[in-house]
N, C-alpha and C. Protein backbone atom coordinates (compact mmCIF):
# COMPACT_ATOMS: atom_id res chain seq x y z
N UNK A 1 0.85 -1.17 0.00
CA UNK A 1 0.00 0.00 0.00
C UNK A 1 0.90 1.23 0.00
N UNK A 2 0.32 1.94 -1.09
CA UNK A 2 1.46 3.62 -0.68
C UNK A 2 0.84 3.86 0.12
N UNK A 3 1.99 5.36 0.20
CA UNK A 3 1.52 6.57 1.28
C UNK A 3 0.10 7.38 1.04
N UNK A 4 0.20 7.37 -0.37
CA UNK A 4 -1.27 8.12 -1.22
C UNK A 4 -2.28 7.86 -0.68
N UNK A 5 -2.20 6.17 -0.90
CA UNK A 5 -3.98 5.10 -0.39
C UNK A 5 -3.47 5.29 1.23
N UNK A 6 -2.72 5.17 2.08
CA UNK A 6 -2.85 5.36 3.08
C UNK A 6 -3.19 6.81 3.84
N UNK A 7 -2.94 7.78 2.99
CA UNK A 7 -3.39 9.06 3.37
C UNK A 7 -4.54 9.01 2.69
N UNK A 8 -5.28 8.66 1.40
CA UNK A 8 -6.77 8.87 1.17
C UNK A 8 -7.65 7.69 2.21
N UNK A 9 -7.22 6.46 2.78
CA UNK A 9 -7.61 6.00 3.68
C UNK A 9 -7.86 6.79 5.28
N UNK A 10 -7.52 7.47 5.70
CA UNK A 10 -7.12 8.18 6.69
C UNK A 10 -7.74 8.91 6.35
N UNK A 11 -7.62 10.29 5.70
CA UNK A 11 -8.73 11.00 5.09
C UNK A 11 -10.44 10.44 5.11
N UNK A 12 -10.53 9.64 4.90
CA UNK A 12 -12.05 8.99 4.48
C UNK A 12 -12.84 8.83 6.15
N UNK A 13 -11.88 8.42 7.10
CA UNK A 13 -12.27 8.59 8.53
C UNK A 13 -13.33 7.25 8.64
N UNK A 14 -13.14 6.24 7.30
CA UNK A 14 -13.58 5.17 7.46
C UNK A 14 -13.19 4.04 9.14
N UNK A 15 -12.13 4.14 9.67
CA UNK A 15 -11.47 4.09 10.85
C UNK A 15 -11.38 4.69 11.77
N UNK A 16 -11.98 5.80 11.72
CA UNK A 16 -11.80 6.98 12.76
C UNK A 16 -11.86 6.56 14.25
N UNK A 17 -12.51 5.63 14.87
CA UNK A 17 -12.88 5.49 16.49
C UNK A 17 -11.15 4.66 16.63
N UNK A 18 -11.08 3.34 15.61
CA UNK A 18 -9.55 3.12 16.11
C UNK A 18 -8.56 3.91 15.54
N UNK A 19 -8.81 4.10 14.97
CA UNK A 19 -7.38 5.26 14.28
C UNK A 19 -7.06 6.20 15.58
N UNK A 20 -8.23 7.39 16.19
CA UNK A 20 -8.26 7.82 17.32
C UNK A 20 -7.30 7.35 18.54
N UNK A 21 -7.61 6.26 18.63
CA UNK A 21 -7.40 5.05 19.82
C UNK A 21 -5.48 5.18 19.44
N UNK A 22 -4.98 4.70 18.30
CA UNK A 22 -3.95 4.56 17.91
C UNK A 22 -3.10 6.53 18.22
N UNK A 23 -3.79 7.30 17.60
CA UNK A 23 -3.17 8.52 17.71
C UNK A 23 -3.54 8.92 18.79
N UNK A 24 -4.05 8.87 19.80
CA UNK A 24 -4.09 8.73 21.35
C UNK A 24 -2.94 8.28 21.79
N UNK A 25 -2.80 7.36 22.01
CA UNK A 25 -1.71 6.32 22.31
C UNK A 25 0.06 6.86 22.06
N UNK A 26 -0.17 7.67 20.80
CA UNK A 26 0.77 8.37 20.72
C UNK A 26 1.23 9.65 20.93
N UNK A 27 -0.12 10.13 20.99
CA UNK A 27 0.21 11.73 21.92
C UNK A 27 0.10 11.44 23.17
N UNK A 28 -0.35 11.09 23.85
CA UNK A 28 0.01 10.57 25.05
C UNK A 28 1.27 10.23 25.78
N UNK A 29 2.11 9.42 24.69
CA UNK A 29 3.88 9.02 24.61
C UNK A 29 4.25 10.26 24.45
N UNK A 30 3.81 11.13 23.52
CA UNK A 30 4.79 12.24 23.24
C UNK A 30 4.99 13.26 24.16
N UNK A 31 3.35 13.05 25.13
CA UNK A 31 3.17 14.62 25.77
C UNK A 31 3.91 14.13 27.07
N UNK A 32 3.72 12.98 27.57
CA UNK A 32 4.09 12.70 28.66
C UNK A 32 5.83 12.53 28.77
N UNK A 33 6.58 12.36 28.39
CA UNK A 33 7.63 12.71 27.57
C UNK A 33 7.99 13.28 27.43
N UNK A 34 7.51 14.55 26.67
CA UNK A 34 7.74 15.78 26.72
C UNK A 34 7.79 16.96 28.15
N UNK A 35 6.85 16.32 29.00
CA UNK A 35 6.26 17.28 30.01
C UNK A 35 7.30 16.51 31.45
N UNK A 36 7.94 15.05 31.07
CA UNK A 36 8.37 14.56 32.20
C UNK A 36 9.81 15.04 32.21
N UNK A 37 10.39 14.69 31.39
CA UNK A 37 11.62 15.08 30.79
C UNK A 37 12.18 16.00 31.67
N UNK A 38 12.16 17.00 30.97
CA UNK A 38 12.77 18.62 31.91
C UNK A 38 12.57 18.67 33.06
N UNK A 39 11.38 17.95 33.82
CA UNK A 39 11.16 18.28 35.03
C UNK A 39 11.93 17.36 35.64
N UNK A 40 11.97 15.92 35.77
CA UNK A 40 12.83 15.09 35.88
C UNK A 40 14.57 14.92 36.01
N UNK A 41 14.57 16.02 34.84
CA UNK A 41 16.22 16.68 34.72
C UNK A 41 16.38 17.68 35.61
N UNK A 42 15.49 18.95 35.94
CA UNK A 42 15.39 20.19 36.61
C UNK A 42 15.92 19.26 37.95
N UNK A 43 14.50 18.58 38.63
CA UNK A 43 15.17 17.58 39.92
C UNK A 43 15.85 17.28 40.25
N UNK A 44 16.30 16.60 39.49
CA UNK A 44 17.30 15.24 39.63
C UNK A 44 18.46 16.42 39.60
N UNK A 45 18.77 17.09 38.83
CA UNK A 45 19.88 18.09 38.96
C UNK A 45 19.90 18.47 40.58
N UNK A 46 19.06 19.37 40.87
CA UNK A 46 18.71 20.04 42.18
C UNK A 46 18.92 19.33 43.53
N UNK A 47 18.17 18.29 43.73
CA UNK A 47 18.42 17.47 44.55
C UNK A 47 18.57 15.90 44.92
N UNK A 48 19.19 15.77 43.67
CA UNK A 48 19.78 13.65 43.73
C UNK A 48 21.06 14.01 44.18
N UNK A 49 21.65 13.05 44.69
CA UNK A 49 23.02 12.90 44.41
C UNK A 49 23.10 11.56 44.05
N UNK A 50 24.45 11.12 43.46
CA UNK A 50 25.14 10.35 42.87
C UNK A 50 26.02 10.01 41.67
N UNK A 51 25.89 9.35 41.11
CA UNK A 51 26.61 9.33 39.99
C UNK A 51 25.80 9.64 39.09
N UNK A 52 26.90 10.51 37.84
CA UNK A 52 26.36 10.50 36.49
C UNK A 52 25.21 9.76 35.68
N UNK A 53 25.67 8.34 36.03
CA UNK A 53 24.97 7.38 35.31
C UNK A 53 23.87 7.06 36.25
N UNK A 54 23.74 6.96 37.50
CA UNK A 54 22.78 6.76 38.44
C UNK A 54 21.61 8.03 37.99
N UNK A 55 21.84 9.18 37.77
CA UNK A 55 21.22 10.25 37.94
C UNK A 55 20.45 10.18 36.86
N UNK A 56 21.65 9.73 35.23
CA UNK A 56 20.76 9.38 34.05
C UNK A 56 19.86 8.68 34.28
N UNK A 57 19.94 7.45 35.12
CA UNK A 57 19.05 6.45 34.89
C UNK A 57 17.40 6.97 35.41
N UNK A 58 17.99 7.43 36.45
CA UNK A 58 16.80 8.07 37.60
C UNK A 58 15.77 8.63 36.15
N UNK A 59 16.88 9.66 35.78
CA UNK A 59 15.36 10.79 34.92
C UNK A 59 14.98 9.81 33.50
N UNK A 60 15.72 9.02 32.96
CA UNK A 60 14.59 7.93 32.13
C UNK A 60 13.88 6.83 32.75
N UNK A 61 13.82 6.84 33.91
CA UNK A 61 12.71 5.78 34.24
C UNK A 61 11.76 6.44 34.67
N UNK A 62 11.79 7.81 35.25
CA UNK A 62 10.73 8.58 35.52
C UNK A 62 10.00 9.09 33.96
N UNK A 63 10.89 9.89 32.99
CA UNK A 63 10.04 9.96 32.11
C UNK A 63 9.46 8.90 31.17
N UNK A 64 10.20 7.61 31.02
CA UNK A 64 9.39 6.19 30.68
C UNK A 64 8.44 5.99 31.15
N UNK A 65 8.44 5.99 32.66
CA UNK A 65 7.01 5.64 33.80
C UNK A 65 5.94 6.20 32.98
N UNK A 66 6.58 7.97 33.35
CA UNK A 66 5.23 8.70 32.91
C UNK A 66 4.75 8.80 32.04
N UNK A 67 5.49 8.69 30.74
CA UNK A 67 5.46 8.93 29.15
C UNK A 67 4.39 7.27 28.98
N UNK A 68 4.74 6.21 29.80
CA UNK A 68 4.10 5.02 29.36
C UNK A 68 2.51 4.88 29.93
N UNK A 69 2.82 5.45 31.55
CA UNK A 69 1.34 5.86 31.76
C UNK A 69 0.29 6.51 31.27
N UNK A 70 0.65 7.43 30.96
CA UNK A 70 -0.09 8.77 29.87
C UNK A 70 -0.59 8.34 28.80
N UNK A 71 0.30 7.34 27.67
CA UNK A 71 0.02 6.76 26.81
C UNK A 71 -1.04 5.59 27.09
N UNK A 72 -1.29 4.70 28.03
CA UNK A 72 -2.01 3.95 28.11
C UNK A 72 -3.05 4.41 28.59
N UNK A 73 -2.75 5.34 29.53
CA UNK A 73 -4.22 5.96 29.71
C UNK A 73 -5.03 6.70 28.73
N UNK A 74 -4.58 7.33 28.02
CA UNK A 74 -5.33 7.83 26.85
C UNK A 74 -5.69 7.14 25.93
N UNK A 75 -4.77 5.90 25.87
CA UNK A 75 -5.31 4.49 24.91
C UNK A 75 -7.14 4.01 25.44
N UNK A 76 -6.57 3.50 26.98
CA UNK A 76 -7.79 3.12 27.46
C UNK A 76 -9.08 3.80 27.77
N UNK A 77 -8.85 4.74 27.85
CA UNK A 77 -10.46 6.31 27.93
C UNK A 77 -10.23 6.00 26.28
N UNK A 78 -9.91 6.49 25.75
CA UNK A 78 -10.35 6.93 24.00
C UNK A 78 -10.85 5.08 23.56
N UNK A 79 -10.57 3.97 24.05
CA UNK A 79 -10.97 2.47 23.50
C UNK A 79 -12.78 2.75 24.33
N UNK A 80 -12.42 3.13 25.47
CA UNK A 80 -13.52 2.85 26.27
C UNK A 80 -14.83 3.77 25.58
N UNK A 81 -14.18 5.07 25.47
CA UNK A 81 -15.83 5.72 25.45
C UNK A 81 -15.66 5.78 23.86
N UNK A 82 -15.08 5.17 22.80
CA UNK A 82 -15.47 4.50 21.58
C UNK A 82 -16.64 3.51 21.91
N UNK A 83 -16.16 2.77 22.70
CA UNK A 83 -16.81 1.28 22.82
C UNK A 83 -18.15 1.55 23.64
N UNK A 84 -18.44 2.26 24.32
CA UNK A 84 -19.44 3.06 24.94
C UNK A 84 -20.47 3.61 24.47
N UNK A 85 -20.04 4.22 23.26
CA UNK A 85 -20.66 5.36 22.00
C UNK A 85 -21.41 4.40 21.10
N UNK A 86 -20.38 3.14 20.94
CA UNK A 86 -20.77 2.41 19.72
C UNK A 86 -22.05 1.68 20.44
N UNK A 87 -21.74 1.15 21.37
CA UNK A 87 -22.77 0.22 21.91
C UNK A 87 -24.14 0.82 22.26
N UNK A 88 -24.14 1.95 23.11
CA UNK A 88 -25.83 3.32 22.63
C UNK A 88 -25.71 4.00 21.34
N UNK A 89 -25.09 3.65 20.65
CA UNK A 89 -25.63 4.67 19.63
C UNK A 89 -25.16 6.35 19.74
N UNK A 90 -24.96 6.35 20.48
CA UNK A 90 -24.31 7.93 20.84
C UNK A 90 -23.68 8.20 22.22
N UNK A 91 -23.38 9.64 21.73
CA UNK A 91 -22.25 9.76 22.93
C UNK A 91 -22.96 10.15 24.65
N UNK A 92 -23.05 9.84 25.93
CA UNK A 92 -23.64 10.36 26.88
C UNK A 92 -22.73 10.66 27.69
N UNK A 93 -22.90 11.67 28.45
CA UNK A 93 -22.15 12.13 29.28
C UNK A 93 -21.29 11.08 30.63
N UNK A 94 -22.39 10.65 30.67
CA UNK A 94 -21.72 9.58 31.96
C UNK A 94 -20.41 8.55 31.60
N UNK A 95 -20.58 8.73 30.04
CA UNK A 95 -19.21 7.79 29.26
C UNK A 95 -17.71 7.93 29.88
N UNK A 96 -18.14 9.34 29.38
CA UNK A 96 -16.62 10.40 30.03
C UNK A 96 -16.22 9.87 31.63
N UNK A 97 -16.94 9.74 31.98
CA UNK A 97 -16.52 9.44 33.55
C UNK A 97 -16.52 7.82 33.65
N UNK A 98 -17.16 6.92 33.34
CA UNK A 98 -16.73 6.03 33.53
C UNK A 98 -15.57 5.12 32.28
N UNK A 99 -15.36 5.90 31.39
CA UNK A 99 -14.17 5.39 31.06
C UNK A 99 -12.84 6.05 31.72
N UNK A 100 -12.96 7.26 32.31
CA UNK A 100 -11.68 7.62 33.07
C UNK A 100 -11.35 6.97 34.53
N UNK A 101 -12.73 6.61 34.83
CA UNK A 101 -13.01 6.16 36.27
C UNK A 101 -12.01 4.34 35.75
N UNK A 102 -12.39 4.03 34.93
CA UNK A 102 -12.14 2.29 34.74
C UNK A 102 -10.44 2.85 34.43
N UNK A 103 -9.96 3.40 33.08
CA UNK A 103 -8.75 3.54 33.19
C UNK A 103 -7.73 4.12 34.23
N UNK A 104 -8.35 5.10 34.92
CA UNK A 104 -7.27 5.50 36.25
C UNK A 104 -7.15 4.38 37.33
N UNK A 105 -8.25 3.28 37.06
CA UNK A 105 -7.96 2.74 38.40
C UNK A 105 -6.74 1.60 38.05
N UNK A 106 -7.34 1.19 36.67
CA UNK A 106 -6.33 0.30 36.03
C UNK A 106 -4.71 1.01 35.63
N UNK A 107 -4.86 2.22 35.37
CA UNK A 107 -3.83 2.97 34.64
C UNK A 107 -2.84 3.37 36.14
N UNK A 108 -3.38 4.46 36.27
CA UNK A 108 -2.78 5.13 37.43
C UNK A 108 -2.88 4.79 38.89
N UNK A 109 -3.87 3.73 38.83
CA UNK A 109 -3.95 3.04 40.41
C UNK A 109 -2.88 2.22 40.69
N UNK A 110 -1.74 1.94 40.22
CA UNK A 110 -0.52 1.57 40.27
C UNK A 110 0.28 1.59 40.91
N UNK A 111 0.82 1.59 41.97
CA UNK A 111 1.92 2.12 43.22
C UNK A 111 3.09 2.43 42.37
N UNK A 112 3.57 3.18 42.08
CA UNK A 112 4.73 3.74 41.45
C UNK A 112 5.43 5.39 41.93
N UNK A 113 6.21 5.09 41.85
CA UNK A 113 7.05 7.07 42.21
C UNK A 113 6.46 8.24 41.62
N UNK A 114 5.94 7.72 40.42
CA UNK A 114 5.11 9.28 39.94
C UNK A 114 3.94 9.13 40.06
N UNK A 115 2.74 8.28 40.40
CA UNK A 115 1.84 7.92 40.95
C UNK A 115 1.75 8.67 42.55
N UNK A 116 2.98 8.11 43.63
CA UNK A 116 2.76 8.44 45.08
C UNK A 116 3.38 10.31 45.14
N UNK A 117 4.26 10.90 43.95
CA UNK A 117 4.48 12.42 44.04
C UNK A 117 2.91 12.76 43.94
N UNK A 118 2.46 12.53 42.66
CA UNK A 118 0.76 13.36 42.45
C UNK A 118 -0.35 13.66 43.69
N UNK A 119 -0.06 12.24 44.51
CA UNK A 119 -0.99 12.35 45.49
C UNK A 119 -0.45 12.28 46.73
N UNK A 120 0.32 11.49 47.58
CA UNK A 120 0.97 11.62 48.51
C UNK A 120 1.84 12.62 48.74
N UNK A 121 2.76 12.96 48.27
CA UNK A 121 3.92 13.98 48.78
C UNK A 121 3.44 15.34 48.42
N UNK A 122 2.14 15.40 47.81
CA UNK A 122 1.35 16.82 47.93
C UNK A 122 0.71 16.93 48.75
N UNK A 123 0.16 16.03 49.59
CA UNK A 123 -0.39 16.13 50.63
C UNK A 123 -2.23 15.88 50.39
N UNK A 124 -2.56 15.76 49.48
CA UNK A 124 -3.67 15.20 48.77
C UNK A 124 -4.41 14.38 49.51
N UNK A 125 -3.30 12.89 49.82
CA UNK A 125 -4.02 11.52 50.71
C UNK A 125 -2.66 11.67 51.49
N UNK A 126 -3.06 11.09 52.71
CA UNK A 126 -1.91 10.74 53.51
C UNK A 126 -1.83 9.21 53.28
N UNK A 127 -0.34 9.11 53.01
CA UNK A 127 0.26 7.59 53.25
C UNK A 127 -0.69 6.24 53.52
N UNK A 128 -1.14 5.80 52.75
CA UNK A 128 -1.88 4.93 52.80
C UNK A 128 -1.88 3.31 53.43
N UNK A 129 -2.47 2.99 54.91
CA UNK A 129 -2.07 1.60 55.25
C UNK A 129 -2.74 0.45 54.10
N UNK A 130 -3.30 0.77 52.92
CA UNK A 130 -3.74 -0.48 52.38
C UNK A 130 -3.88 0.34 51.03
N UNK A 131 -3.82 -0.59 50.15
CA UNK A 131 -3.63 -0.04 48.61
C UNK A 131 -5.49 0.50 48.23
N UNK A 132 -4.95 2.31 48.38
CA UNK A 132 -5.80 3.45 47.92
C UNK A 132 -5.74 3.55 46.62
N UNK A 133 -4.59 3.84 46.16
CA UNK A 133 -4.53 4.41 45.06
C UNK A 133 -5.33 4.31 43.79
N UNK A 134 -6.30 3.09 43.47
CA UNK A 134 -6.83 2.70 42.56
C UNK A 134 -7.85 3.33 42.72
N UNK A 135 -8.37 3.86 43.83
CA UNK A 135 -9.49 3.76 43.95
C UNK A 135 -9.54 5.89 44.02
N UNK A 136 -8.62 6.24 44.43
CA UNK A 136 -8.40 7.66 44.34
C UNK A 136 -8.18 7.70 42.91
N UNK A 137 -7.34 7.18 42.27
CA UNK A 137 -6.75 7.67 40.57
C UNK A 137 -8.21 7.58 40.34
N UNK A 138 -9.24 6.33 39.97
CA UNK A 138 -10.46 6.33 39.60
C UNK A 138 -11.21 7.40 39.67
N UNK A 139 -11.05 7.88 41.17
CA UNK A 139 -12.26 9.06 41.17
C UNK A 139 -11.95 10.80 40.45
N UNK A 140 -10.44 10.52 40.78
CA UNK A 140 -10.26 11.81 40.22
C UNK A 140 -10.18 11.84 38.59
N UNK A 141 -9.61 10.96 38.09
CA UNK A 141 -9.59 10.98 36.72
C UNK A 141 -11.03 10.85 35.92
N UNK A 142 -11.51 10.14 36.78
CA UNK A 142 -13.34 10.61 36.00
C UNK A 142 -14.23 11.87 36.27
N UNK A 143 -13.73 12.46 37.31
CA UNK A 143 -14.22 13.90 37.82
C UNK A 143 -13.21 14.59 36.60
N UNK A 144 -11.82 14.69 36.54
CA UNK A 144 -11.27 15.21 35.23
C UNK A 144 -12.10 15.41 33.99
N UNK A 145 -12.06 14.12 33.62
CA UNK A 145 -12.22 13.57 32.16
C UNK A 145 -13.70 14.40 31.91
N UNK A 146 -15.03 14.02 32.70
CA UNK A 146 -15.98 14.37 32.60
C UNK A 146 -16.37 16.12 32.45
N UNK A 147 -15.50 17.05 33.63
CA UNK A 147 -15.37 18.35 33.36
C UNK A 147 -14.46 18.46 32.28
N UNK A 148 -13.67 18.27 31.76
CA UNK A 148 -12.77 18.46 30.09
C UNK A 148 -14.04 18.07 29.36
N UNK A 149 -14.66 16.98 28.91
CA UNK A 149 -15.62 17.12 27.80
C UNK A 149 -16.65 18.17 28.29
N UNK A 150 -16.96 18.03 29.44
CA UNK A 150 -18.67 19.25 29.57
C UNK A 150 -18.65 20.42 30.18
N UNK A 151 -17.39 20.50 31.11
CA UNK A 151 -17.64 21.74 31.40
C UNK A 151 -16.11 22.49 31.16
N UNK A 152 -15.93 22.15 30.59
CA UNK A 152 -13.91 23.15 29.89
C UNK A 152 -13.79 24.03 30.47
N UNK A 153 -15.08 25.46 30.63
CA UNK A 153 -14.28 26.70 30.81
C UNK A 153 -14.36 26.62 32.20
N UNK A 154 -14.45 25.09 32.95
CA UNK A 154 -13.78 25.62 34.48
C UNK A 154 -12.11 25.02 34.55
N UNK A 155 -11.98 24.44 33.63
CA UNK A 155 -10.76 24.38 33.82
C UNK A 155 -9.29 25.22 33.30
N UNK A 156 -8.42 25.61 34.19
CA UNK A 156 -6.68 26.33 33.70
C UNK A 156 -6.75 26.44 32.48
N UNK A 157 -6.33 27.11 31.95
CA UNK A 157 -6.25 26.90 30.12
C UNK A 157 -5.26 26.26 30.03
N UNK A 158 -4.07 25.56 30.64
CA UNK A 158 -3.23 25.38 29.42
C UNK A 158 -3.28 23.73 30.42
N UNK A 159 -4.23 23.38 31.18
CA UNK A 159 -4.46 21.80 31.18
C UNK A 159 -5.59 21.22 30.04
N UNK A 160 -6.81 22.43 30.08
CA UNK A 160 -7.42 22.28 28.74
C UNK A 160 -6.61 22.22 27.62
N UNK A 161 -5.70 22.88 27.47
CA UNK A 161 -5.07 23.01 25.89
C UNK A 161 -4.26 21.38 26.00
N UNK A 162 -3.82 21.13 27.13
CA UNK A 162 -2.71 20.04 27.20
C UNK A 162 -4.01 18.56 26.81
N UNK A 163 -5.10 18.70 27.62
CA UNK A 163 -5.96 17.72 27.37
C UNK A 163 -6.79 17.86 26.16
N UNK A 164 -6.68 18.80 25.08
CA UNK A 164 -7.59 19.05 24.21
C UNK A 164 -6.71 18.22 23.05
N UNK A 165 -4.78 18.66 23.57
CA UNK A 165 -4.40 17.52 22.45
C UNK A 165 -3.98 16.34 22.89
N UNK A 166 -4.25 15.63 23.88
CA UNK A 166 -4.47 13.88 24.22
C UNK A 166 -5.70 13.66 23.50
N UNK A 167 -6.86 14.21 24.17
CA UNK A 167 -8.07 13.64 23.52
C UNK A 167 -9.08 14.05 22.36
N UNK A 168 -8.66 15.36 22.23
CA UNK A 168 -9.32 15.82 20.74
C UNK A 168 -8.84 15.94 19.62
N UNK A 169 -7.75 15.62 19.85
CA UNK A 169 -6.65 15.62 18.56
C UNK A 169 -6.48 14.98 18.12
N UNK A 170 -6.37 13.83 18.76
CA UNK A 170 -6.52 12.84 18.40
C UNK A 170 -7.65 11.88 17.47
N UNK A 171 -8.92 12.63 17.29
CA UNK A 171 -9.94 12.50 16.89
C UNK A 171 -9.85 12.62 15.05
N UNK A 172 -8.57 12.95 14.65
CA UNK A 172 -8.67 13.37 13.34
C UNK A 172 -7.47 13.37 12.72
N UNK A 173 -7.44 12.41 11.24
CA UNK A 173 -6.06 12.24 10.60
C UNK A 173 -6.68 12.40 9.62
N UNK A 174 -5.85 13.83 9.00
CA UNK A 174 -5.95 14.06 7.60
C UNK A 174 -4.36 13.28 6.86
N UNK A 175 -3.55 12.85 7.18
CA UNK A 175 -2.74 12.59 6.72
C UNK A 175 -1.87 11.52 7.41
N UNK A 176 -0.71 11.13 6.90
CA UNK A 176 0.01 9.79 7.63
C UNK A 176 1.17 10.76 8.65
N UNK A 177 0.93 11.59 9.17
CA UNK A 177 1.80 12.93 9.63
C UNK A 177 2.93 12.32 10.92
N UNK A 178 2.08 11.24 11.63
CA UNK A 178 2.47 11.48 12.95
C UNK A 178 3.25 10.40 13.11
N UNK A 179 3.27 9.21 12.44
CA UNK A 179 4.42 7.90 12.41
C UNK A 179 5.63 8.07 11.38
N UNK A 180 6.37 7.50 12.39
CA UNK A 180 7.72 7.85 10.76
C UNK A 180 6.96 6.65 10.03
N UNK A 181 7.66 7.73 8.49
CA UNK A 181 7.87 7.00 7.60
C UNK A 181 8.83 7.10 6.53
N UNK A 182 9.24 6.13 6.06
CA UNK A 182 11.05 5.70 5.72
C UNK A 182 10.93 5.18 4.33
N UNK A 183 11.24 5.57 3.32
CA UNK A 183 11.62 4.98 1.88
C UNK A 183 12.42 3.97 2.11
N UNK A 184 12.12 3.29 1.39
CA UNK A 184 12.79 1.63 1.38
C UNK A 184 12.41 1.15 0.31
N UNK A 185 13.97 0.76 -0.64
CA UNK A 185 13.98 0.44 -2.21
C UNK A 185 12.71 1.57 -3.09
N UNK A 186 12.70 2.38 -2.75
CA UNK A 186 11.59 3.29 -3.38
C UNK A 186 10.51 3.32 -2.99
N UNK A 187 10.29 2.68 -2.17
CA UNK A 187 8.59 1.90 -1.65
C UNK A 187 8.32 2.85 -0.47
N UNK A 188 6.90 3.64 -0.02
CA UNK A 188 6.80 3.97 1.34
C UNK A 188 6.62 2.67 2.00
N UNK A 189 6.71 2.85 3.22
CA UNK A 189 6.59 1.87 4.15
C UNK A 189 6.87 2.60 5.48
N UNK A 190 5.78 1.95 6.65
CA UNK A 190 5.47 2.29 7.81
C UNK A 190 6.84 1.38 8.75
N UNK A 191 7.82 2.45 9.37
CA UNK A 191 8.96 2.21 9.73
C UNK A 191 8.67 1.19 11.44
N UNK A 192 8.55 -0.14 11.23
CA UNK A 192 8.51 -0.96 12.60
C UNK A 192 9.32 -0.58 13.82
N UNK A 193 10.29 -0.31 13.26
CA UNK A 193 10.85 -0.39 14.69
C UNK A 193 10.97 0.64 16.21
């Protein structure tokens, strides 16, 4: 298949709910990634000590963590309230919340270091004697998710702008823009690795 039929495929939005799902998945990697990165470095500069290579390691497993969380979570809300939509016939509000509610608990209910900064070391929940977290990520990420689709203008602008391109941006490929792609023997082709 060329790039042509794969961009007039894409175009046609014959795929659109998984295509979505797929370019989710990847802004998600990118933003989280993007947004963990520097901060991770800023830190880890400021107050780690150790070695060079200890310090490297520190800030790519934090921005992996987060960059991988982000991504799956936006995988799983954008699969869910597809699968939600499809099954009534249309979109209802309560979608929004219980697909953020099911993915945070699965996604972010996780015991991990950037999981226990968000909520513990802000002072949010105190230290938990029995595993909370699933059940806090759940509630807040569907109270999120649900005010981003219905009620936006109560939220910061630039978490709206940050959540408008995880989940609305995702909503639309006019073109093959966002995966590499690599000439090989003359041929397009979607680069695997």
């Amino acid at each position: 298949m060329s790039l042509e039929q794969i961009n007039r495929l894409l175009a046609s939005g014959a795929y659109q709910p998984a295509l979505s799902v797929i370019k989710g998945f990847r802004n998600g990697a990118v933003y989280g990634a993007k947004i963990r990165f520097p901060h991770a470095l800023v830190m880890t500069l400021l107050f780690k000590r150790g070695s060079l290579k200890e310090m490297a390691k520190g800030i790519a497993e934090a921005t992996y963590t987060h960059s991988r969380n982000l991504a799956m979570f936006v995988f799983a809300y954008k699969s869910l309230t597809n699968m939600l939509s499809w099954i009534q016939s249309d979109k209802q509000q309560y979608q929004s919340f219980v697909a953020a509610f099911c993915a945070g608990y699965f996604i972010f209910g996780k015991y991990n270091k950037v999981n226990e900064q968000l909520a513990v070391k802000r002072g949010y929940i105190s230290k938990p004697k029995q595993d909370t977290f699933p059940w806090f990520a759940a509630i807040v990420w569907g109270i999120v998710l649900w005010m981003f689709e219905y009620e936006k203008d109560t939220l910061q602008p630039s978490l709206k702008s940050s959540m408008t391109y995880l989940y609305h941006d995702s909503n639309s490929w006019v073109f093959l823009q966002v995966l590499p792609v690599v000439k090989c023997g003359g041929v397009d082709r979607l680069d695997n690795k």
